[in-house]
Protein backbone atom coordinates (compact mmCIF):
# COMPACT_ATOMS: atom_id res chain seq x y z
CA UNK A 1 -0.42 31.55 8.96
CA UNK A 2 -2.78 28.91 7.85
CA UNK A 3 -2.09 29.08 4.31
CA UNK A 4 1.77 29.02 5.24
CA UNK A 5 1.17 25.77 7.16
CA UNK A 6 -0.91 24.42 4.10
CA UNK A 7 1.75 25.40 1.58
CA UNK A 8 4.43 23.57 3.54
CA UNK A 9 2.75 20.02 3.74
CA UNK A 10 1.85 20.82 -0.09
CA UNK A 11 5.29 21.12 -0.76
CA UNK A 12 6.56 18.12 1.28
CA UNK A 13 3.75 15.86 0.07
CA UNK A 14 4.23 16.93 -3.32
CA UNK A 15 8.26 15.93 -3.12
CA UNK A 16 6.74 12.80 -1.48
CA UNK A 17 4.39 11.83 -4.32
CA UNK A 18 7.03 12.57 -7.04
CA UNK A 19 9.73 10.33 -5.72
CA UNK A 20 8.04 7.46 -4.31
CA UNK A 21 8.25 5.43 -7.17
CA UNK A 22 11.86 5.84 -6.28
CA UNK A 23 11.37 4.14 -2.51
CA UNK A 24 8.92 1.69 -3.66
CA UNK A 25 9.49 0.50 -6.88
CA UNK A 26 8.84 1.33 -10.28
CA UNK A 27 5.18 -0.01 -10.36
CA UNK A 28 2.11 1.36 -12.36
CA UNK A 29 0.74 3.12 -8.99
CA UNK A 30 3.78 4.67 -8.10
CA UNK A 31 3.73 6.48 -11.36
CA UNK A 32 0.70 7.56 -10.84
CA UNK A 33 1.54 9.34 -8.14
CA UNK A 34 4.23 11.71 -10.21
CA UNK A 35 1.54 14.07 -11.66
CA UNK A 36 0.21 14.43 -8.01
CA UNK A 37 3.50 15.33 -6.81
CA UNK A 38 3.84 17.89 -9.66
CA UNK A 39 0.55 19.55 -8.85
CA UNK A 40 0.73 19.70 -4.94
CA UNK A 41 4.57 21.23 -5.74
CA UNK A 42 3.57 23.78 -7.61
CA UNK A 43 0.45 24.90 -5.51
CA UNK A 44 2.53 24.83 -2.90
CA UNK A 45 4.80 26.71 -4.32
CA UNK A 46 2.46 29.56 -5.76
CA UNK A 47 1.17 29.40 -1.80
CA UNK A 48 4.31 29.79 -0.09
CA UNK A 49 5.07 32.90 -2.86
CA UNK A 50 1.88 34.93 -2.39
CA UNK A 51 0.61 34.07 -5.75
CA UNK A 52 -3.11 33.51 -6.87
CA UNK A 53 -4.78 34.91 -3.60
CA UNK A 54 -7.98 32.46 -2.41
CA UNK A 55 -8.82 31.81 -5.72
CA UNK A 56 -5.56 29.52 -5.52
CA UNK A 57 -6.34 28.70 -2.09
CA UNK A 58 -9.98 27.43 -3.08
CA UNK A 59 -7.97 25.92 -5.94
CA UNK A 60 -5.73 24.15 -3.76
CA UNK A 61 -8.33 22.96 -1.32
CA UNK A 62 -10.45 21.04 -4.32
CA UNK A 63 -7.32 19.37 -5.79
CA UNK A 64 -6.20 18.38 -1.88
CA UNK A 65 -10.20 17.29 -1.88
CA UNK A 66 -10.08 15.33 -4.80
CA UNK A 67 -6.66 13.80 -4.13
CA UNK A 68 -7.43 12.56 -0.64
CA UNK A 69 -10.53 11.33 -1.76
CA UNK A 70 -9.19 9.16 -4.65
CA UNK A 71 -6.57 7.64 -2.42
CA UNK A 72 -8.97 6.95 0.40
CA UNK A 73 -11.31 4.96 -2.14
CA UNK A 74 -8.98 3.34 -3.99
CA UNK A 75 -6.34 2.60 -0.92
CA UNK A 76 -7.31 -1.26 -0.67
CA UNK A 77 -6.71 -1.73 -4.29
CA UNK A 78 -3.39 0.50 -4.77
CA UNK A 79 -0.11 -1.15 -5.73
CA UNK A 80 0.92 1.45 -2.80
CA UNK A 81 2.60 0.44 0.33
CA UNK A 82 -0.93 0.75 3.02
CA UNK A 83 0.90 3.02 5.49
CA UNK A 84 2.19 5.25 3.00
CA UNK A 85 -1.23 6.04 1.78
CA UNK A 86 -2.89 6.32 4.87
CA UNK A 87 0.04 8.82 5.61
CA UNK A 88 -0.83 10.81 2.46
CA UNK A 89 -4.45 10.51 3.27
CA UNK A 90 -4.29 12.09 6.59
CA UNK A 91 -1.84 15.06 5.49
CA UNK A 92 -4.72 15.55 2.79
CA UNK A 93 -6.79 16.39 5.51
CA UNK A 94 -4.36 18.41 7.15
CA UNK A 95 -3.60 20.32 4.30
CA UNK A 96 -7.50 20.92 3.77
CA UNK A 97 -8.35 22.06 7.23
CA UNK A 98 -5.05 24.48 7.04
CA UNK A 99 -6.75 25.92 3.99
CA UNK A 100 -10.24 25.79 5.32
CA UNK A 101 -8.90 27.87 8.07
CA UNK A 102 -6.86 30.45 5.86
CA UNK A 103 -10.33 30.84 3.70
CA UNK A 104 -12.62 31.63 6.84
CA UNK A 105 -10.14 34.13 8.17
């Protein structure tokens, strides 16, 4: 159930990365966020699809890890509208505990 949740808000999130550039301008940052979007997508989508086991869940839990963490660092200094990353932020943790829960079960 847990990894279900977490491979839904990867999949969303990941859609969301890829096209903001789209909804906020073609800027540097918003790039950036493309290759983001392209990971969370597809470990969503190798979630949702039974694929990898918890090695892909562990997988998906340091990426989520990592990804959060960059944008919560580097959030005052992002060419990034500020709600938008806070939003991205806290589904990053979201995503984690979902997959922290699916891992201890």
């Amino acid at each position: 159930m847990y990894a279900g949740i977490a491979a839904g808000l990867l999949v969303f999130t990941g859609v969301w990365h890829a096209t903001e550039w789209m909804m906020d301008g073609r800027r540097r940052d918003t790039w950036l966020l493309v290759p983001f979007g392209a990971i969370y997508l597809l470990l969503g989508y190798l979630l949702v699809m039974g694929i990898g086991g918890m090695i892909l869940q562990v997988a998906a839990l340091a990426a989520v890890a990592l990804g959060g963490s960059i944008a919560f660092l580097k959030r005052e200094r992002l060419d990034i509208r500020r709600w938008v990353v806070w939003v991205f932020v806290a589904i990053d943790v979201l995503i984690a505990l979902a997959l922290v829960l699916a891992l201890l079960r």
